[in-house]
Protein backbone atom coordinates (compact mmCIF):
# COMPACT_ATOMS: atom_id res chain seq x y z
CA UNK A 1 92.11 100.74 315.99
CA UNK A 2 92.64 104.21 317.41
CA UNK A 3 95.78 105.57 318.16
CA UNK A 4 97.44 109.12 319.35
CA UNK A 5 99.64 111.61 316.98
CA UNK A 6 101.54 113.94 319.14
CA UNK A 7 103.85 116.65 318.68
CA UNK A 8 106.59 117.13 320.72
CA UNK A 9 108.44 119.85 322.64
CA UNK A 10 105.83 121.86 324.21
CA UNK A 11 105.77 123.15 327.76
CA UNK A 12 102.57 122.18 329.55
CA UNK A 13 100.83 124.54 331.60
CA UNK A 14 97.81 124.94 333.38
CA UNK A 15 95.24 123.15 335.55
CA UNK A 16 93.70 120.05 335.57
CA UNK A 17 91.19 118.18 337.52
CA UNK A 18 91.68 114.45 339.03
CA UNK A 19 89.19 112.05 337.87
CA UNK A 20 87.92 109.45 340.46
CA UNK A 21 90.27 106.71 341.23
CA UNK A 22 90.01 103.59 338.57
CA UNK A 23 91.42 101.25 341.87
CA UNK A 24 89.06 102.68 344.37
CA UNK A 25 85.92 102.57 342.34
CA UNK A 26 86.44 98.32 340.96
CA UNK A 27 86.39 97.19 344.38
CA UNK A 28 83.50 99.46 345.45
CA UNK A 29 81.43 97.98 342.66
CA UNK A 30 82.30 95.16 343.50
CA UNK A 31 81.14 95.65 347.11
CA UNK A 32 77.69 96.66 346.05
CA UNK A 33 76.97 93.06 345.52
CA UNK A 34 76.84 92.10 349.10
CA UNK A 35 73.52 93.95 349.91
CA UNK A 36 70.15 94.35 347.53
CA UNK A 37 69.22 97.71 346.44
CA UNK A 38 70.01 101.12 345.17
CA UNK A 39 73.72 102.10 345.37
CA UNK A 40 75.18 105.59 344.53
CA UNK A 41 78.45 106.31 343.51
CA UNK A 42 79.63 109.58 342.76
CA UNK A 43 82.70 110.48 340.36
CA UNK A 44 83.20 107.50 338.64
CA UNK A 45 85.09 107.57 335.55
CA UNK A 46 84.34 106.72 332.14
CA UNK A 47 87.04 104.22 331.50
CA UNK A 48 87.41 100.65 330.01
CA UNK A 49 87.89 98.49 333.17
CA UNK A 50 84.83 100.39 334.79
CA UNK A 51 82.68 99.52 331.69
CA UNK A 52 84.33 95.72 332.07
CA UNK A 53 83.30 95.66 335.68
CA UNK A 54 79.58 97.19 334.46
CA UNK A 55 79.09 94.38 332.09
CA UNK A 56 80.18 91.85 334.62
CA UNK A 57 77.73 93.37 336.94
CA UNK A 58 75.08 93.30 334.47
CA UNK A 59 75.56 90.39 334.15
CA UNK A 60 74.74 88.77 337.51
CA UNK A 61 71.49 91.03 337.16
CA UNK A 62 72.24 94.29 338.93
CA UNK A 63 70.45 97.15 336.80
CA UNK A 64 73.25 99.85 336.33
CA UNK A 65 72.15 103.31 335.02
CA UNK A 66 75.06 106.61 334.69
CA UNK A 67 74.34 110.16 334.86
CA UNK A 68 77.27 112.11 334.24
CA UNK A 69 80.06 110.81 336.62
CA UNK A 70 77.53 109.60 338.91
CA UNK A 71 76.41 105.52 338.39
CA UNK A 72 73.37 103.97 340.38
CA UNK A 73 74.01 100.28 340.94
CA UNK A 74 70.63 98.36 341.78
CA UNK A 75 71.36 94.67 342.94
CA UNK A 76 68.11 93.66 344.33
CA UNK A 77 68.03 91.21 341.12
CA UNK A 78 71.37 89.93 341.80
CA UNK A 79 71.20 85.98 341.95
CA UNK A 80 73.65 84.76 339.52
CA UNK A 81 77.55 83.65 341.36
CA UNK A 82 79.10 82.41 338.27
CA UNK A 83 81.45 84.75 336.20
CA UNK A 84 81.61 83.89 332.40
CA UNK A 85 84.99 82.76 331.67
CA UNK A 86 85.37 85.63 328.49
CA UNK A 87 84.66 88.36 331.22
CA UNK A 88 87.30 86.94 333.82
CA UNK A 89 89.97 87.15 331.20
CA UNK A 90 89.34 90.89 329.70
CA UNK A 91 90.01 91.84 333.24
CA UNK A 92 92.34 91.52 336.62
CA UNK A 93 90.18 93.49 339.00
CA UNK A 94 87.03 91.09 338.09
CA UNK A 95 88.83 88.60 340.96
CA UNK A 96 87.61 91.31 343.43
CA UNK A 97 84.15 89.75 343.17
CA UNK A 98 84.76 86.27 344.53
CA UNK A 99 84.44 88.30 348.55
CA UNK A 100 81.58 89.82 347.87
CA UNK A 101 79.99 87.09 345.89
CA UNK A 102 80.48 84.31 348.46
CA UNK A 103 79.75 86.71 351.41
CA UNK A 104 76.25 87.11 350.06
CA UNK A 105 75.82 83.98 348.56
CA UNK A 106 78.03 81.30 350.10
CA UNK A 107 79.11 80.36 346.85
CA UNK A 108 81.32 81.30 343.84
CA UNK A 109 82.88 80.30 340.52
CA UNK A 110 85.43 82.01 338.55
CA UNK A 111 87.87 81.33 335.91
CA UNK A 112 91.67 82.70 336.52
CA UNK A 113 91.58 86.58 335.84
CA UNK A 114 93.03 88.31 332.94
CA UNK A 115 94.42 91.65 332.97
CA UNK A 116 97.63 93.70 331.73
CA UNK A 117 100.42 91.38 330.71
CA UNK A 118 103.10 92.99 333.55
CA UNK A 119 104.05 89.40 334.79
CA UNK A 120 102.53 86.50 336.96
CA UNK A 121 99.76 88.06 339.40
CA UNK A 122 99.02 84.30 341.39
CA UNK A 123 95.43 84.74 343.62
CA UNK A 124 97.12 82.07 345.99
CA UNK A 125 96.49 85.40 348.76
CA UNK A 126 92.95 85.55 347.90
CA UNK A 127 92.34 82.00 348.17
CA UNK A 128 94.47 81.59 351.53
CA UNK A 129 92.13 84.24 352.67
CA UNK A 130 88.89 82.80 351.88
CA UNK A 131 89.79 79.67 353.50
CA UNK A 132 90.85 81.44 356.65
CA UNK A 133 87.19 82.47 357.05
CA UNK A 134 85.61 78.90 356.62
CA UNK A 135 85.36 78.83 352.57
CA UNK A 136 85.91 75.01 350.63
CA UNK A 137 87.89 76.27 347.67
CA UNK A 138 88.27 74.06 344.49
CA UNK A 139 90.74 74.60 341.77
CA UNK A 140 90.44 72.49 338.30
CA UNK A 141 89.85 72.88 334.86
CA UNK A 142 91.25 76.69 334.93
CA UNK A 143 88.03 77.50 337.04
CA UNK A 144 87.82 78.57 340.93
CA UNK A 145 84.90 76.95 343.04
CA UNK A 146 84.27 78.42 346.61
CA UNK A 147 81.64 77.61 348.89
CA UNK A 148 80.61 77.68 352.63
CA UNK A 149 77.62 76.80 354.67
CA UNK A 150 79.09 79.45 356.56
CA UNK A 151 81.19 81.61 357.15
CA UNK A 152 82.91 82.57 360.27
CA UNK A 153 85.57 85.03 361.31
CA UNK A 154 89.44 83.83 361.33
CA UNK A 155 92.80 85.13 361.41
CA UNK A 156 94.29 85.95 357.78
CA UNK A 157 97.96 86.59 357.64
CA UNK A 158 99.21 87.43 354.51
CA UNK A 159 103.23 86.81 353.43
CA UNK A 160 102.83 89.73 351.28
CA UNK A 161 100.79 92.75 351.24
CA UNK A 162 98.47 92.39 348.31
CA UNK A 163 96.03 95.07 347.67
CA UNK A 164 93.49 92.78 346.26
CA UNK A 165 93.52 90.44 348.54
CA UNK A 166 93.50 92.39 351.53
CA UNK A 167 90.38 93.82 349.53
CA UNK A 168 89.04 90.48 348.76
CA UNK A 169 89.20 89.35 352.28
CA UNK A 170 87.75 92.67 353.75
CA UNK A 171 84.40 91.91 351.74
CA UNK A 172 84.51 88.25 352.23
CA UNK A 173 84.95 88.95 356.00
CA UNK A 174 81.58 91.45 356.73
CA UNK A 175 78.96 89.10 356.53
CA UNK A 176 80.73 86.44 358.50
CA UNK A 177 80.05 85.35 361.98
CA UNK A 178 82.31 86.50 364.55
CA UNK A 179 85.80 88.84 364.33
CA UNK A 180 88.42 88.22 361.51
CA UNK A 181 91.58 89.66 362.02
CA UNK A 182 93.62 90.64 358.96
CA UNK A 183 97.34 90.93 359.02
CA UNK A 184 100.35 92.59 356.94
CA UNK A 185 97.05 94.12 355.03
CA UNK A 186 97.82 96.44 352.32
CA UNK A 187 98.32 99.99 353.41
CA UNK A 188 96.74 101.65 350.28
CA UNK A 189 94.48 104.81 350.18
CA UNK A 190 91.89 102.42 348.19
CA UNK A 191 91.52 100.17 351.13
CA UNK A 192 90.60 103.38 353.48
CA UNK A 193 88.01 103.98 350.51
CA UNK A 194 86.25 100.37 350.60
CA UNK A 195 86.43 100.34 354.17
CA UNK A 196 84.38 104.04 353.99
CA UNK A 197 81.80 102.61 352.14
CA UNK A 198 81.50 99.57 353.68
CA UNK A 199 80.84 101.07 356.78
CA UNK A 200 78.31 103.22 355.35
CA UNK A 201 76.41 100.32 354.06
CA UNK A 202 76.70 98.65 358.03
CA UNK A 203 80.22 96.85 358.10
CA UNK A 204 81.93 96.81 361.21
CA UNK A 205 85.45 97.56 359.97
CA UNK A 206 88.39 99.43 361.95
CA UNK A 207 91.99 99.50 361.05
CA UNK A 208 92.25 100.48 357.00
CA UNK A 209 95.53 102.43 356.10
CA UNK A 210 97.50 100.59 358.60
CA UNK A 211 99.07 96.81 358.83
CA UNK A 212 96.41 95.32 360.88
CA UNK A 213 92.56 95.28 359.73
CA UNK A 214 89.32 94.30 362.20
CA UNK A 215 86.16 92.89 360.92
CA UNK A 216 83.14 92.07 363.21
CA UNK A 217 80.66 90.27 361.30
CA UNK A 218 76.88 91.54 360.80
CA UNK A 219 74.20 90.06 359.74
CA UNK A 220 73.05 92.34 356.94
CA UNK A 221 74.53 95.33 354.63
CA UNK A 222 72.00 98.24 353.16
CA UNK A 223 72.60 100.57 350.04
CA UNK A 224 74.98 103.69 350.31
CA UNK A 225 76.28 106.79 348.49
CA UNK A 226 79.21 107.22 347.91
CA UNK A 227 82.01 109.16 346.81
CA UNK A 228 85.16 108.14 344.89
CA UNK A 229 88.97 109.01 345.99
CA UNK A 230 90.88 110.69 343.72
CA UNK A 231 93.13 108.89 341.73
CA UNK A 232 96.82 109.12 342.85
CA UNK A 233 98.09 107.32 339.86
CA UNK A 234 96.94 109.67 337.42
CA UNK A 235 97.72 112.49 339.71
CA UNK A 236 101.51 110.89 339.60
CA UNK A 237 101.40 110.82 335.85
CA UNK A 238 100.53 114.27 335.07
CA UNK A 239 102.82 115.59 338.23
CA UNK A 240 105.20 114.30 335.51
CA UNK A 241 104.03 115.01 332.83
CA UNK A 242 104.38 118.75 334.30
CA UNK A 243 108.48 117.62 334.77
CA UNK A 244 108.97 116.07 331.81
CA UNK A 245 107.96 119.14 329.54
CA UNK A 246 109.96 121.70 332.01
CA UNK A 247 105.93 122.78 332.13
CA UNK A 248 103.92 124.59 335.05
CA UNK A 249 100.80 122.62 335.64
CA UNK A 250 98.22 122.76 339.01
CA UNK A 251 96.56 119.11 339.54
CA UNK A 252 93.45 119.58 341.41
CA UNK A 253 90.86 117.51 343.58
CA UNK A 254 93.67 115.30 345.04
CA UNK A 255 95.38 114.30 349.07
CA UNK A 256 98.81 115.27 348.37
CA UNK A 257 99.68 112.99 351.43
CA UNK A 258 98.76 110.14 348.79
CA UNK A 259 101.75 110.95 346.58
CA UNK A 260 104.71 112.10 349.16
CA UNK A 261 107.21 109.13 348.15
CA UNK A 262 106.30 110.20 344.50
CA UNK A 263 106.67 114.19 344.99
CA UNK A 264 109.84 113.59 346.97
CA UNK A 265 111.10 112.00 344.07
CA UNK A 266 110.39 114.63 341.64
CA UNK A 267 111.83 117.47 343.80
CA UNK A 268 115.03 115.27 344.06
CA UNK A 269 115.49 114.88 340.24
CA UNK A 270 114.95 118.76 340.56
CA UNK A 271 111.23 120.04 339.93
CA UNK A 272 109.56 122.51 342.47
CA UNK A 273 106.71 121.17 344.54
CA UNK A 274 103.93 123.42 346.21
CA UNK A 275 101.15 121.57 347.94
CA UNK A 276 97.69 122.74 349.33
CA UNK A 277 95.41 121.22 351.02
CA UNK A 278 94.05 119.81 347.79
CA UNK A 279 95.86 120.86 345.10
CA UNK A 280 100.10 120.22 343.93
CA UNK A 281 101.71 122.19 341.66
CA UNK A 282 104.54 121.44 339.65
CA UNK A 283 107.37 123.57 338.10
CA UNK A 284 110.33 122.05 336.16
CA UNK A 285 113.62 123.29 334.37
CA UNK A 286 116.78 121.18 334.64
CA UNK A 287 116.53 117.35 335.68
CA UNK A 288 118.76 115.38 337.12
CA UNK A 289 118.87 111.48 337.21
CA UNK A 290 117.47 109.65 340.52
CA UNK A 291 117.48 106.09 341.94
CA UNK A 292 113.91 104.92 342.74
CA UNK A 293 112.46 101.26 344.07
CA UNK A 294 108.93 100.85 343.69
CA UNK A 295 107.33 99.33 346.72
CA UNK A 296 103.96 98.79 348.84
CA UNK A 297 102.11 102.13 350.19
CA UNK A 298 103.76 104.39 351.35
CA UNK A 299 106.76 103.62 349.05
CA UNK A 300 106.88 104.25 345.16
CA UNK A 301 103.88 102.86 343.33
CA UNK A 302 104.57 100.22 340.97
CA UNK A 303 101.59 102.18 338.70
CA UNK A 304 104.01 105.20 338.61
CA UNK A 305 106.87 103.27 337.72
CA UNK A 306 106.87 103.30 333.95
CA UNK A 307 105.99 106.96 333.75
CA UNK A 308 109.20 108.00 336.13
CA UNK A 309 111.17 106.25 333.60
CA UNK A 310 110.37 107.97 330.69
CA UNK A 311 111.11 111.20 332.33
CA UNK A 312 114.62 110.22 333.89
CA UNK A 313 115.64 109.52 330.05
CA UNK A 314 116.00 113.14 329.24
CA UNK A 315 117.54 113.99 332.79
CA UNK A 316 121.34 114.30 333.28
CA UNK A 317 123.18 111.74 334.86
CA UNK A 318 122.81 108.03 335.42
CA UNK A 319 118.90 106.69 337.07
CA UNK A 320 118.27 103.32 338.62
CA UNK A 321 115.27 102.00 338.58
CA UNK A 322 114.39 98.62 340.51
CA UNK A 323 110.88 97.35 340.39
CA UNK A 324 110.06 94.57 343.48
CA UNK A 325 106.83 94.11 342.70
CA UNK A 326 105.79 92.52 339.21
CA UNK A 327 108.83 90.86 337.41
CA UNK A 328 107.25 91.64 334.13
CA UNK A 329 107.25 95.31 334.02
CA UNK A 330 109.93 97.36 331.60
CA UNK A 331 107.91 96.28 328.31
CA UNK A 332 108.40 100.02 327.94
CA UNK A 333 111.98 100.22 327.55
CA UNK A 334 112.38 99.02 324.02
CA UNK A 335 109.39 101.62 322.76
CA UNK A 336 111.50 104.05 324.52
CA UNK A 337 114.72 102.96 322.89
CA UNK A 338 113.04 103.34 319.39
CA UNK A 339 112.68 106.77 320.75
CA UNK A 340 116.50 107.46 321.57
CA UNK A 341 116.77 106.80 325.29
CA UNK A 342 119.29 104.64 326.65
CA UNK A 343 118.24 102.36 328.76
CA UNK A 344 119.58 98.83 330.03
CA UNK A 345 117.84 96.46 331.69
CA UNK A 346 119.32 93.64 334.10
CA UNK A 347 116.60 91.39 336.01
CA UNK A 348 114.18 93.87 337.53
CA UNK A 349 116.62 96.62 337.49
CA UNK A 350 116.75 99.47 334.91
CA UNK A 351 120.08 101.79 334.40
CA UNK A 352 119.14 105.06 332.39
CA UNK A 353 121.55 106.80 330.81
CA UNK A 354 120.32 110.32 330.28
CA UNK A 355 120.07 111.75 326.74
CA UNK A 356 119.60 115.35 325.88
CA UNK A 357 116.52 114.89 323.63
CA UNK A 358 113.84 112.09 322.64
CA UNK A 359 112.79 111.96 319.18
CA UNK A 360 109.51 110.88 318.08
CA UNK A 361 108.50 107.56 316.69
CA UNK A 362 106.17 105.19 316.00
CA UNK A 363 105.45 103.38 318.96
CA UNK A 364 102.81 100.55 320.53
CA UNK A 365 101.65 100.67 324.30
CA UNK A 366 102.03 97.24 325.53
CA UNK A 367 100.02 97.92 328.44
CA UNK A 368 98.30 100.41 330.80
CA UNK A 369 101.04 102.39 332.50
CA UNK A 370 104.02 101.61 329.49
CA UNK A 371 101.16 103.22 327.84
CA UNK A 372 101.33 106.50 329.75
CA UNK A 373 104.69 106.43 329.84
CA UNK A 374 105.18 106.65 326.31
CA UNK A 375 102.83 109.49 326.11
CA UNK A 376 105.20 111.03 328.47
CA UNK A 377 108.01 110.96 326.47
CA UNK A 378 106.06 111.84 323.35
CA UNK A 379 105.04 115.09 324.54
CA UNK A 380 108.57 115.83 325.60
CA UNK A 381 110.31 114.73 322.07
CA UNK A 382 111.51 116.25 319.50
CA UNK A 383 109.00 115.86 316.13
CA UNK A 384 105.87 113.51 316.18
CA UNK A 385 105.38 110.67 318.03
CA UNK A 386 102.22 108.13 316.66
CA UNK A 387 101.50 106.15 319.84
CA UNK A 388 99.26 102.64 318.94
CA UNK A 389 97.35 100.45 320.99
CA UNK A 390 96.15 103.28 322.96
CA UNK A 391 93.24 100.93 324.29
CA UNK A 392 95.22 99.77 326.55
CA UNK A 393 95.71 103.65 327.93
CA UNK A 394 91.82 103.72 328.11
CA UNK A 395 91.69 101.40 330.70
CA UNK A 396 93.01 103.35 333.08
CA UNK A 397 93.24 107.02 332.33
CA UNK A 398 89.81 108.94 331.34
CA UNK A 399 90.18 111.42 328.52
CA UNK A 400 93.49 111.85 328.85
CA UNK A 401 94.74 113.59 325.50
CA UNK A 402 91.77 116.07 326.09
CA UNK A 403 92.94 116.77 329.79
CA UNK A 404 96.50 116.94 327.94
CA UNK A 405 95.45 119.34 325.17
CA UNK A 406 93.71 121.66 327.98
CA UNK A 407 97.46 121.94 329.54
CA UNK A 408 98.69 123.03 325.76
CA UNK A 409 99.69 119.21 324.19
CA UNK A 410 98.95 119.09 321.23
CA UNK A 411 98.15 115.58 320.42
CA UNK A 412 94.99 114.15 318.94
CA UNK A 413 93.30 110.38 318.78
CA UNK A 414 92.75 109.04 315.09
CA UNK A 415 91.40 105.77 313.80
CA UNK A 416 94.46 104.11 312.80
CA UNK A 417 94.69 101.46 310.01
């Protein structure tokens, strides 16, 4: 198993370039299921949950070829609605193709999702909202049956926000009969991006990036091309990763409107932010500590969480941290205590006491973004870190110790033991 050695204590500096968006691009494969033929999607990353999502595909019979960053999805073979169970569980997103798969077939089966282990992430949202637009859904045995002679436009109000389901519900919703109406949607840039390419491929859909969503049903969806958003969430990681290592590092091909709560937040604990029209750059000396509560779009993302911890532990002062939405998330802290940080944690609330120096360790990413966060505080620490269970990394964050080395880290992957 493959894990990272990194030394410590070196300023980053530099530019680096913002893959395609890991959150935007699951649900856009997803969507290609809902017409038959060629689909092209540009800057798509070479990461685990995108090769998940490929086999899943694969699967069902769509013929999916890559050339570079650039992946042709062909579903004209497509006739399969059942997910294996074993593919469900190696992955959250896969729930994303119940929509798509009962809007084209009128039928679905799916096992409960797996995923990162950040708490209880309950579908109850996606199932409300396939009911809402005429779907029978069946729970028993672990497995998910939907089905509908028809379906036909509704009213979907959600109690919460959820990004998936809103999602779920958007591709559900296109090949329906009639108008559904979805309310309290999720706000996120990624829902702006499926709604893009939906409409390319002939969706009638009005109302992404705000509270209320519009769907008026068609009859039929054709092929499109496509380009992937950038992805804010690694943007966010290496904006501190710039921070943490008082560095001066340029992140390019990114909306710096997508990361305002998070670049607030960085000036605050004291790092200089310049912006362009698609560029930030980051320049950091003395940090100071900083309150933070993650929340929905436009608030603090819950992805960006972790990593904001791990750079408030060598800041001065006293951080709090509260996390609202997954009840599961500071598997990080104790990695980072084995590191030196102080850090207590009551309920969903972290208290940071800032230290003057990490020192490296050997440490296990529990999941995706603890993951990142502990590179974080690697590069910033004083010796050499060995970071394990850097799989979990890989499912989110393409090439990242090479992107890291081109800024000056010097840490390298190894086949551990």
């Amino acid at each position: 198993m493959e894990k990272f050695i990194v030394k410590g204590e070196v300023q980053l500096s530099g530019n680096v370039r913002i893959s395609g968006a890991k959150n935007a691009t699951l649900p856009i494969m997803a969507a290609t299921l809902l017409c038959s033929g060629v689909n092209v999607i540009h800057d798509v990353p070479y990461l685990r949950d995108i090769q998940a999502m490929q086999d899943i595909l694969t699967l069902l019979g769509a013929k999916i070829s890559r050339q570079g960053h650039t992946m042709l999805i062909d579903t004209t073979n497509v006739s399969k609605a059942e997910i294996p169970e074993h593919l469900m569980r190696e992955m959250r997103a896969s729930v994303f193709l119940m929509g798509p798969l009962l809007g084209r077939f009128r039928k679905v089966r799916v096992s409960y999702p797996g995923g990162c282990a950040i708490g209880p992430r309950p579908i109850n949202l996606h199932i409300k909202a396939l009911e809402k637009i005429g779907a029978k859904v069946d729970e028993s045995f672990g497995f998910i049956d939907a089905e509908a002679a028809e379906l036909t436009g509704g009213e979907v109000n959600f109690d919460f926000p959820s990004v998936g389901a809103t999602e779920n519900a958007m591709m559900a919703a296109v090949l329906a009969k009639g108008i559904t109406i979805i309310r309290n949607a999720a706000r996120e840039p990624e829902i702006v991006d499926l709604q893009a390419i939906l409409n390319k491929m002939g969706a009638q859909i009005s109302g992404a990036g705000t509270d209320t969503i519009r769907i008026d049903g068609v009859e039929k969806l054709v092929p499109a091309e496509h380009t992937v958003m950038c992805d804010r969430i690694e943007a966010g990681t290496f904006l501190m990763a710039g921070a943490m290592t008082r560095g001066d590092i340029v992140i390019e091909n990114i909306v710096p409107e997508y990361l305002f709560s998070v670049t607030d937040k960085l000036q605050e604990i004291g790092a200089q932010v310049t912006t362009g029209s698609n560029y930030i750059r980051i320049k950091a000396r003395e940090l100071r500590g900083v309150d933070i509560k993650t929340l929905p779009f436009p608030g603090f993302p819950t992805d960006l969480q972790a990593p904001i911890l791990s750079v408030v532990t060598i800041a001065k002062g006293t951080s709090i941290i509260t996390e609202t939405i997954f009840e599961n998330r500071f598997k990080h802290v104790d990695e980072l205590t084995r590191m030196g940080a102080k850090i207590k944690v009551e309920g969903r609330t972290a208290i940071i006491r800032g230290v003057p120096k990490l020192t490296g360790a050997i440490v296990s990413a529990p999941d995706l973004r603890a993951g990142s966060a502990l590179v974080l505080a690697a590069l910033a620490a004083e010796g050499t870190s060995e970071i394990e269970q850097v799989y979990h990394i890989d499912r989110g964050y393409e090439h990242i110790e090479q992107k890291l080395q081109a800024l000056g880290a010097q840490i390298v992957r190894v086949q551990g033991n």
